[in-house]
C-alpha atoms as a PDB file:
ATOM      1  CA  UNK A   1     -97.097  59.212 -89.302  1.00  0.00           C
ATOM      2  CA  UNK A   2     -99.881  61.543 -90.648  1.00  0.00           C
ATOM      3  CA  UNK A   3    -102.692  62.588 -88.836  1.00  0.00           C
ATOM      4  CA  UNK A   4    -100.788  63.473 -85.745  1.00  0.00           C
ATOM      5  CA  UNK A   5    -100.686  60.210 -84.415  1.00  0.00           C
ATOM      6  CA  UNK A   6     -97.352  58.035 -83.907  1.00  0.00           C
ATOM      7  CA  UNK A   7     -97.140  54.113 -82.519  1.00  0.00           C
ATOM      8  CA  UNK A   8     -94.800  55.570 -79.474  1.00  0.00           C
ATOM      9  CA  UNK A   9     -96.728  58.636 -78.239  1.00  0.00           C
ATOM     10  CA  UNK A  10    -100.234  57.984 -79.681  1.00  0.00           C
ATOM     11  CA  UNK A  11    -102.068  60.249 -81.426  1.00  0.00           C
ATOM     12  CA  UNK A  12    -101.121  64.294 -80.562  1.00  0.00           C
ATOM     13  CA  UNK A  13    -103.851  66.619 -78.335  1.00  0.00           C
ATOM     14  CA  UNK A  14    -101.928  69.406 -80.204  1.00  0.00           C
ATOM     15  CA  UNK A  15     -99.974  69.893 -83.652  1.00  0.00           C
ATOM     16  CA  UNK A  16     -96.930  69.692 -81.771  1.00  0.00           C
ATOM     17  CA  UNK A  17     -95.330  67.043 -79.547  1.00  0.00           C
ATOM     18  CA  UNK A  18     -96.735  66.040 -76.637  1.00  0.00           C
ATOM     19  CA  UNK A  19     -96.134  67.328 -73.383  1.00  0.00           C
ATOM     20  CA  UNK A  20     -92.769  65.233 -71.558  1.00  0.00           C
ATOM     21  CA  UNK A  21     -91.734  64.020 -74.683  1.00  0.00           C
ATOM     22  CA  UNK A  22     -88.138  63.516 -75.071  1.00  0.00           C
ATOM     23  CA  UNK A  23     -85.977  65.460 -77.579  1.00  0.00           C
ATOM     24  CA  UNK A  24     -85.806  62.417 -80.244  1.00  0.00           C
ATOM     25  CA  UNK A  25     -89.197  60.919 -79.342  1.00  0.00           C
ATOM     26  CA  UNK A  26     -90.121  58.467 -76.576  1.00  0.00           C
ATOM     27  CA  UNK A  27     -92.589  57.345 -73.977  1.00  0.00           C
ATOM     28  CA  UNK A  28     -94.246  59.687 -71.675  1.00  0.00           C
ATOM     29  CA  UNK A  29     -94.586  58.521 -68.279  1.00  0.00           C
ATOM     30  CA  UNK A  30     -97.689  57.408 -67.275  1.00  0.00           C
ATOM     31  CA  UNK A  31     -98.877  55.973 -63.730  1.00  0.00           C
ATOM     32  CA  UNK A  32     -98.816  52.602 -63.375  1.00  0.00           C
ATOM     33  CA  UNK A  33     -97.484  51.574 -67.494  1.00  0.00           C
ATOM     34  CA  UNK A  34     -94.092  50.134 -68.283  1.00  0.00           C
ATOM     35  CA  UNK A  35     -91.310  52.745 -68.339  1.00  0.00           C
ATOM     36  CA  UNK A  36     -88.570  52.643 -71.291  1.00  0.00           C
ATOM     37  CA  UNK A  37     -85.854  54.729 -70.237  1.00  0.00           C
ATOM     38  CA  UNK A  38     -84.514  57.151 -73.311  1.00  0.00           C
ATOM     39  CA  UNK A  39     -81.036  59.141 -73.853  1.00  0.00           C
ATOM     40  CA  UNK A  40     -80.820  62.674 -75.277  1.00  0.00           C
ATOM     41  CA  UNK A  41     -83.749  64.201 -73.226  1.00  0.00           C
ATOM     42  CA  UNK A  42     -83.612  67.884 -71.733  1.00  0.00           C
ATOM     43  CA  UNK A  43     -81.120  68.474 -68.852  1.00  0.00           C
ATOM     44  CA  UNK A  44     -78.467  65.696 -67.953  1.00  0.00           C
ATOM     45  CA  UNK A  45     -78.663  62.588 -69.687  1.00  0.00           C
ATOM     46  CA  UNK A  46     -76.891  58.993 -70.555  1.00  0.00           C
ATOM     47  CA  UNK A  47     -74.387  59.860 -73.059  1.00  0.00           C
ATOM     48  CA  UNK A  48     -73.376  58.021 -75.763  1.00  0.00           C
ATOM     49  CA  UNK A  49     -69.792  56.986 -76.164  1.00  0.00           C
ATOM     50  CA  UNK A  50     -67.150  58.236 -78.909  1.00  0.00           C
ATOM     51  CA  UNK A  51     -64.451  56.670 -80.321  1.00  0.00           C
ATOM     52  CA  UNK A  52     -61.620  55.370 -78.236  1.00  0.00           C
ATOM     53  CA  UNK A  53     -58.970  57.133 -77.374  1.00  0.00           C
ATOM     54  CA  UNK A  54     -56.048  56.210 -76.017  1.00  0.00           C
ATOM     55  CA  UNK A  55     -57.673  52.145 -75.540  1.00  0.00           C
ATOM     56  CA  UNK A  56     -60.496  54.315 -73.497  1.00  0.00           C
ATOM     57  CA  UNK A  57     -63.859  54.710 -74.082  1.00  0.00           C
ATOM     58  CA  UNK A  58     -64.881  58.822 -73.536  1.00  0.00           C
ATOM     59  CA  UNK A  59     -68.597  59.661 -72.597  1.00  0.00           C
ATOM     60  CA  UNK A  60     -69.532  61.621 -75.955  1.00  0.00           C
ATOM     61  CA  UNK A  61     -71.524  64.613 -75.374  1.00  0.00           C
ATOM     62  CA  UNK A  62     -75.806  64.717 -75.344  1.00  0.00           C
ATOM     63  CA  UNK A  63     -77.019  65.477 -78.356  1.00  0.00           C
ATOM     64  CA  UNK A  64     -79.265  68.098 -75.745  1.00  0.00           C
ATOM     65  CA  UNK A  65     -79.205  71.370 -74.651  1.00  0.00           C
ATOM     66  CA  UNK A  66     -77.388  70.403 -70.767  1.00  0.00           C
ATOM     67  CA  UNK A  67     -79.925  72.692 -68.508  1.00  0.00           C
ATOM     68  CA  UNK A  68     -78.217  73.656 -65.381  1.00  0.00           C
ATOM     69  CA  UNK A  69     -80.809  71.290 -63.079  1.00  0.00           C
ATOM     70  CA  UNK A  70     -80.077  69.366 -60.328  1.00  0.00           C
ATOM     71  CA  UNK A  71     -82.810  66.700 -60.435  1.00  0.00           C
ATOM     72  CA  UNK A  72     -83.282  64.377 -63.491  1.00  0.00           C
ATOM     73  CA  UNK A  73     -86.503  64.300 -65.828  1.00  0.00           C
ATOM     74  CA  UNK A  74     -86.491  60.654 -65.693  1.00  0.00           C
ATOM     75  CA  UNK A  75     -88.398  58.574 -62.826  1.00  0.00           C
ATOM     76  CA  UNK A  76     -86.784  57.338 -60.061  1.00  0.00           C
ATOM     77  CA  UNK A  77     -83.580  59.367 -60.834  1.00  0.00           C
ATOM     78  CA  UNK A  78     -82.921  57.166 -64.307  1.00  0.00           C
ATOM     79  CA  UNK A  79     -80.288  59.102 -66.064  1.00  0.00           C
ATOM     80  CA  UNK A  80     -79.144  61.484 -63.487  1.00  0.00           C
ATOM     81  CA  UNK A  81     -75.792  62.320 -63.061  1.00  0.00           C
ATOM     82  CA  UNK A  82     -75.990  63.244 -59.380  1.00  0.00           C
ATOM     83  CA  UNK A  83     -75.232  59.903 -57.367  1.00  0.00           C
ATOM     84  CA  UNK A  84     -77.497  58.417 -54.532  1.00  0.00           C
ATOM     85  CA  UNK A  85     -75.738  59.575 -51.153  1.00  0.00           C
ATOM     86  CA  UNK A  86     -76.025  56.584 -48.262  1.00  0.00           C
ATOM     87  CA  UNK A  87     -78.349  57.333 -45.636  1.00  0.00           C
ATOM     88  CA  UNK A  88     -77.193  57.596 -41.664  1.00  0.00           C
ATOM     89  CA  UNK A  89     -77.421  55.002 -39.913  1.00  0.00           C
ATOM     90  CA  UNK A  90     -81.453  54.610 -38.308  1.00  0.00           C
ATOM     91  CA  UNK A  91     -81.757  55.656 -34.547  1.00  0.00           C
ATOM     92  CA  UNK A  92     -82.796  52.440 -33.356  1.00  0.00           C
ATOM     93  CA  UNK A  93     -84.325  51.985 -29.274  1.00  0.00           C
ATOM     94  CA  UNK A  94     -83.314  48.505 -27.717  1.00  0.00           C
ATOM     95  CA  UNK A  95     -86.276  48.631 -26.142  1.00  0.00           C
ATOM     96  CA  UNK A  96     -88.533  48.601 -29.457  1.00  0.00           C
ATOM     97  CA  UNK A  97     -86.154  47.198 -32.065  1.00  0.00           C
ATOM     98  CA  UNK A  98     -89.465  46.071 -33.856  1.00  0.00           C
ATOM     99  CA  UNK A  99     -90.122  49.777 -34.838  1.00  0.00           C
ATOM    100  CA  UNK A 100     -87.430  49.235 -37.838  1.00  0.00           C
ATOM    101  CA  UNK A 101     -88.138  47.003 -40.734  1.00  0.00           C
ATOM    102  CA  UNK A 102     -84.716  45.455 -41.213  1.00  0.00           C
ATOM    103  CA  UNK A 103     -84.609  44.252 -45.277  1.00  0.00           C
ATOM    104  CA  UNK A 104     -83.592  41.496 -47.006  1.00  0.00           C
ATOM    105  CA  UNK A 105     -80.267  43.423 -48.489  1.00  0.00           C
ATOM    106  CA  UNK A 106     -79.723  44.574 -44.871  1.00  0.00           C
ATOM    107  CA  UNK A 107     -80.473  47.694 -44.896  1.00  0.00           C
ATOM    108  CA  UNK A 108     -83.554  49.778 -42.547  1.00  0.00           C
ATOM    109  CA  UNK A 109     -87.004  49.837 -43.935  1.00  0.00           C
ATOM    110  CA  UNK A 110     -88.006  49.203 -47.403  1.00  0.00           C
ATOM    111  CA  UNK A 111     -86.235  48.905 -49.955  1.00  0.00           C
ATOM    112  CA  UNK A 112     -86.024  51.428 -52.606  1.00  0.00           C
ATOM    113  CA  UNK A 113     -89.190  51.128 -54.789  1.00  0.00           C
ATOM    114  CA  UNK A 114     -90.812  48.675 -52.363  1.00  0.00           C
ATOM    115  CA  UNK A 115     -93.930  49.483 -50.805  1.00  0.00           C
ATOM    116  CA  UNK A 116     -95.190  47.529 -46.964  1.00  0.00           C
ATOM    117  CA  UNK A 117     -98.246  45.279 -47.189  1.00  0.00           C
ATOM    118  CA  UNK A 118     -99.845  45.854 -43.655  1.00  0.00           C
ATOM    119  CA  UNK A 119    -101.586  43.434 -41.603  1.00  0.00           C
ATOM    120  CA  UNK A 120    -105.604  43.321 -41.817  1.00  0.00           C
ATOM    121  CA  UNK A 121    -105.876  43.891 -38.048  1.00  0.00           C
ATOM    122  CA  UNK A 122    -103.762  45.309 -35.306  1.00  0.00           C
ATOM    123  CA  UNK A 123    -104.516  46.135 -31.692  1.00  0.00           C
ATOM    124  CA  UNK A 124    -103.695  49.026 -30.253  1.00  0.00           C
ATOM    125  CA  UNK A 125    -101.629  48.930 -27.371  1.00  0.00           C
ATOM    126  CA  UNK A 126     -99.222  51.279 -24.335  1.00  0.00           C
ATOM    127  CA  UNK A 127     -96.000  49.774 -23.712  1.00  0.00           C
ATOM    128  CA  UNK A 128     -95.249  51.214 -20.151  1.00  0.00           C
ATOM    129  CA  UNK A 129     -91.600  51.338 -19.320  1.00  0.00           C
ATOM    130  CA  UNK A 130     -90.407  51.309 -15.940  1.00  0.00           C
ATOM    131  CA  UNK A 131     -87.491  49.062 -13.724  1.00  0.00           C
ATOM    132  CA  UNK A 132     -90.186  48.768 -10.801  1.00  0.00           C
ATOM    133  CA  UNK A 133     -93.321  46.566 -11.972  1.00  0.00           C
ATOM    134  CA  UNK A 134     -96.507  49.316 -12.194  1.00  0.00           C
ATOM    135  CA  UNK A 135     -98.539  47.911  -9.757  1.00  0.00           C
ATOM    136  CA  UNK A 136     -95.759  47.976  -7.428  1.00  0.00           C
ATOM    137  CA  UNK A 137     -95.719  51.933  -7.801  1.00  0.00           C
ATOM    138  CA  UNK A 138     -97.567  54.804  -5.940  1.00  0.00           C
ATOM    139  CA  UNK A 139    -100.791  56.577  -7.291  1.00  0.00           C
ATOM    140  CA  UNK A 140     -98.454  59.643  -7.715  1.00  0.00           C
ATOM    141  CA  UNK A 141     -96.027  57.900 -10.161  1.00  0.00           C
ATOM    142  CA  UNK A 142     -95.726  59.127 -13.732  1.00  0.00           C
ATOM    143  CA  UNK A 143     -95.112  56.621 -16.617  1.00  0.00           C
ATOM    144  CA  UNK A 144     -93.663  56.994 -19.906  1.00  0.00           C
ATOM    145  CA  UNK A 145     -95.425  54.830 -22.337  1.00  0.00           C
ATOM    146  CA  UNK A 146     -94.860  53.725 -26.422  1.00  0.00           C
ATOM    147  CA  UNK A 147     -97.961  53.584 -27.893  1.00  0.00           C
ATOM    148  CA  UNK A 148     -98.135  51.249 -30.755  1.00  0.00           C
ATOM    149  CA  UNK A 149    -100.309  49.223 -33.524  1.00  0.00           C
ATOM    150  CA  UNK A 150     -99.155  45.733 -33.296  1.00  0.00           C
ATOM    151  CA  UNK A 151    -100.679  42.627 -36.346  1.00  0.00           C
ATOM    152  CA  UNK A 152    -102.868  40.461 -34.087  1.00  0.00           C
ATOM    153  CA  UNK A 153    -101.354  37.790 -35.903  1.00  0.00           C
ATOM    154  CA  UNK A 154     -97.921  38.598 -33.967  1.00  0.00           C
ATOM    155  CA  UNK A 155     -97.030  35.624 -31.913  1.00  0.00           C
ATOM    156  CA  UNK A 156     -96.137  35.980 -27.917  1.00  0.00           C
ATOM    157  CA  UNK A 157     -92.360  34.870 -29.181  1.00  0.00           C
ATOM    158  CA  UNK A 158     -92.248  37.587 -31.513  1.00  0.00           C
ATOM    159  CA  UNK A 159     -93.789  40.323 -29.324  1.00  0.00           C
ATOM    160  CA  UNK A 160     -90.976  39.564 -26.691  1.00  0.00           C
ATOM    161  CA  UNK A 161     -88.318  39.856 -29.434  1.00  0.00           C
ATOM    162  CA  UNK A 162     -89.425  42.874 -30.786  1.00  0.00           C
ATOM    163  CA  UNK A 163     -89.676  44.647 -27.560  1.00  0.00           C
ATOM    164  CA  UNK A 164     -86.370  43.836 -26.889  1.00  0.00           C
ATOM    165  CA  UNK A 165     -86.648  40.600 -24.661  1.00  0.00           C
ATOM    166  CA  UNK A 166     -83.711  38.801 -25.942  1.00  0.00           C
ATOM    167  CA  UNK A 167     -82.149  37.633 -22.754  1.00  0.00           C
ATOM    168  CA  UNK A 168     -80.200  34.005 -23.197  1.00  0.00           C
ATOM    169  CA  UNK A 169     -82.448  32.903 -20.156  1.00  0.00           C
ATOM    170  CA  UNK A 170     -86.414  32.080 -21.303  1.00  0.00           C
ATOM    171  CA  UNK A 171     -88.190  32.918 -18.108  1.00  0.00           C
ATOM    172  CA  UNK A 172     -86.480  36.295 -17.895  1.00  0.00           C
ATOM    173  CA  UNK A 173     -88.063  37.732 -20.715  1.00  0.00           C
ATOM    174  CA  UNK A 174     -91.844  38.599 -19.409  1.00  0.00           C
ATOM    175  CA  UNK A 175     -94.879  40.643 -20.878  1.00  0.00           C
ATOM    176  CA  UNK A 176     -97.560  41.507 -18.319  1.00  0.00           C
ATOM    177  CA  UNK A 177    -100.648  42.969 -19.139  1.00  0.00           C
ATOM    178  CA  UNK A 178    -101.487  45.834 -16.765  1.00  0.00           C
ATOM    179  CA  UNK A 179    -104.795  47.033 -16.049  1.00  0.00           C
ATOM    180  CA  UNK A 180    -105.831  50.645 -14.167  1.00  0.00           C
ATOM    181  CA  UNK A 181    -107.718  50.237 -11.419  1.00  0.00           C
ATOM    182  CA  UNK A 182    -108.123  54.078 -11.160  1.00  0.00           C
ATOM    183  CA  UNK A 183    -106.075  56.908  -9.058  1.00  0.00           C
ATOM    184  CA  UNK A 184    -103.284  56.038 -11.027  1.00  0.00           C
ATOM    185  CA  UNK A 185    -102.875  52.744  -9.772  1.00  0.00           C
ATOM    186  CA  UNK A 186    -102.678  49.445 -11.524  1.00  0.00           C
ATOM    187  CA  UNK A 187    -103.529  46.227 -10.846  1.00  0.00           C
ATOM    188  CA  UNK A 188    -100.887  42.539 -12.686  1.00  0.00           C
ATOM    189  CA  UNK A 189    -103.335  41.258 -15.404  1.00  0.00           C
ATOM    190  CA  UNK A 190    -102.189  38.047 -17.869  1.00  0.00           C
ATOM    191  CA  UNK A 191     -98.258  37.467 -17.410  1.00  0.00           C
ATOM    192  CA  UNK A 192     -96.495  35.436 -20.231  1.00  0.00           C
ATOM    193  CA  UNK A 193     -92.716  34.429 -19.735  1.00  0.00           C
ATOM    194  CA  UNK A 194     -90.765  33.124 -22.852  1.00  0.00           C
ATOM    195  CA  UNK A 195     -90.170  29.744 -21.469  1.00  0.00           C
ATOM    196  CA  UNK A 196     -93.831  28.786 -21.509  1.00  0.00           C
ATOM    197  CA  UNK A 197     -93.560  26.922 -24.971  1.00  0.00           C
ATOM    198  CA  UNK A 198     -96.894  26.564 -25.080  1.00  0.00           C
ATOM    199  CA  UNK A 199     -97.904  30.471 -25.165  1.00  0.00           C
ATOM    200  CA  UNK A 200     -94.847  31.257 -27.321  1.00  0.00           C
ATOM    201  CA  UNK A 201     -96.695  29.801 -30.369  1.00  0.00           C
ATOM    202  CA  UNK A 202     -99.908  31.129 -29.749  1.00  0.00           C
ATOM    203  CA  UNK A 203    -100.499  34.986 -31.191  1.00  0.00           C
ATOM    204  CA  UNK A 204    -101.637  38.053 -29.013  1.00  0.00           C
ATOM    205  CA  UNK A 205    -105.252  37.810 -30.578  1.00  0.00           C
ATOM    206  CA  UNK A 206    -105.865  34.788 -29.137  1.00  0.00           C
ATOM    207  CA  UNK A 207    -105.834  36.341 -25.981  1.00  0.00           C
ATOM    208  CA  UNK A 208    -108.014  39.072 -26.676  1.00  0.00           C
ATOM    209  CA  UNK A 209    -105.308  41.611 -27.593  1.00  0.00           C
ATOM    210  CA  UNK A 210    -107.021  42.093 -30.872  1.00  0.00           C
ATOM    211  CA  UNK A 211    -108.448  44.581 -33.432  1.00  0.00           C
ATOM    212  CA  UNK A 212    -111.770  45.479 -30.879  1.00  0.00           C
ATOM    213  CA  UNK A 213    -109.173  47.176 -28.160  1.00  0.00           C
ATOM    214  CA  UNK A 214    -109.342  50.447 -29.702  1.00  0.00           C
ATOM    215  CA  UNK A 215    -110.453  52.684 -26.379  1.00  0.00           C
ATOM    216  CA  UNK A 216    -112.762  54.243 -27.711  1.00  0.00           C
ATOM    217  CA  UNK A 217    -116.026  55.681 -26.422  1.00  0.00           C
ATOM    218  CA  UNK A 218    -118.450  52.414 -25.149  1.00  0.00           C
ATOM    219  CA  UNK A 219    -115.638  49.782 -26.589  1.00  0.00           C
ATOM    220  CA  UNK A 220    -112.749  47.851 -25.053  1.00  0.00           C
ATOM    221  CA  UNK A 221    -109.544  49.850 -23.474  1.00  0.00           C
ATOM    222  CA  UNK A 222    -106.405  49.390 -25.385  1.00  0.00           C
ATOM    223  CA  UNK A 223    -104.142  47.020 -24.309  1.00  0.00           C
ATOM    224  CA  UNK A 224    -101.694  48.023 -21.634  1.00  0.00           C
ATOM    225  CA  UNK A 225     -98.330  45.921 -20.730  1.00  0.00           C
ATOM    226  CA  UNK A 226     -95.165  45.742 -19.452  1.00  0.00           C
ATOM    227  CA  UNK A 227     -91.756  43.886 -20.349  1.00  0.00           C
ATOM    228  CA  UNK A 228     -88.775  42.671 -18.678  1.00  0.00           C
ATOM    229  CA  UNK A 229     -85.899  40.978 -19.681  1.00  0.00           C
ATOM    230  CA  UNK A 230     -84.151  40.463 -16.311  1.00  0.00           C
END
C-alpha cells in the first residue's frame, strides 16, 4: 500500500522494508505475539515441491539466496534443515532422584518450550548423608551434605520418595531432623518413618520446615536431616 504502511508489517520506520522481514514479505517476530512461520526467507528454508518425477515428489529449490549458516532465522529452529540431536541420558543420584523433573512424554526436565511454575514458598534445607546416624558420630567427623530448596507444600510421603526412600518395607524408609548442638556434634530431633500414615499426608510446613528457616542472621537455622531406607 502507499504511504509505507502494509496490513502484514505495519507501517515502515524507513523507505525500505523493515528490519527481519522475509524475502517475499511476512511477520517480524515480536516477543510475546503469534508467530506465522514463512518459506523463502534468507539462509535455509522450507522448500516448495516440483513436479513429480518418477511417482516422487522432489524438494524444489528456495526461491533465496542459500547463505552458508548453520542456525535458522526462524524461532525455535522453524525451517532449519539441521535436525534436533537427542540429548544423553541425565546423570541422575539415587539418593536425590527428586533433583530431575521427569515429563509427561518421559523425557528429563521440561519439555521443549515449557517453562516450571515454582512453588510460592520453599524451605531451605542440608540433606546429610552418612551409613552411621550423625549423632552417633564423633565431633571430628566430616559430613557431606545436599543442600536444597524444597515447596513447603511437599508432603512427608513425597519427601521420602524423592530422597530416594523407596524400600518395599514402610518403617525402613526414615527422615530425621538433626540439630547441632555445637563442636560438631549433633543431637536426633523429629523422626518420621513411612509407615506412620498419619504423618505421610501431612506436608513438611506443618512441622515447621517452612519458608522462615532461611539461617540467616537473627532468624531460624535451616533445616537439617537425615534419611534411611534400610
Amino acid at each position: 500500500m502507499s504511504g509505507g504502511w502494509n496490513p502484514i508489517t505495519g507501517r515502515d520506520n524507513l523507505g525500505s522494508r523493515p528490519p527481519l522481514a522475509p524475502y517475499g514479505g511476512g511477520p517480524v517476530p515480536t516477543q510475546g505475539q503469534a508467530y506465522i512461520p514463512h518459506s523463502g526467507g534468507p539462509g535455509y528454508d522450507y522448500g516448495g515441491y516440483a513436479a513429480p518425477a518418477g511417482g516422487l515428489y522432489v524438494p524444489a529449490a528456495s526461491g533465496s539466496f542459500l547463505s552458508p549458516q548453520t542456525f535458522s532465522y526462524q524461532p525455535n529452529g522453524t525451517g532449519n534443515m539441521l535436525v534436533r540431536h537427542g540429548q544423553p541420558m541425565p546423570l541422575i543420584d539415587p539418593s536425590m532422584p527428586a533433583a530431575q523433573l521427569t515429563n509427561s512424554s518421559g523425557g528429563v526436565g521440561c519439555e521443549p518450550g515449557y517453562n516450571y511454575f515454582f512453588p510460592a514458598q520453599h524451605t531451605k534445607a542440608h540433606v546429610f548423608q552418612s551409613n552411621t546416624p550423625p549423632w552417633r558420630l564423633p565431633a571430628s567427623a566430616q559430613l557431606p551434605f545436599k543442600a536444597s530448596h524444597i515447596p513447603c507444600n511437599t508432603t512427608f510421603a513425597e519427601l521420602l520418595k524423592g530422597f530416594g526412600c523407596t524400600n518395599p518395607s514402610p518403617k525402613k524408609n526414615r527422615v530425621v531432623e538433626i540439630v547441632s548442638c555445637g563442636g560438631g556434634k549433633w543431637y536426633k530431633g523429629l523422626e518420621v518413618s513411612g509407615a506412620d500414615k498419619t504423618m505421610m499426608g501431612k506436608t513438611i510446613g506443618e512441622v515447621g520446615w517452612d519458608a522462615t528457616r532461611t539461617g540467616q542472621d537473627g532468624q531460624k537455622p535451616v533445616v537439617c536431616l537425615w534419611f534411611c531406607n534400610h
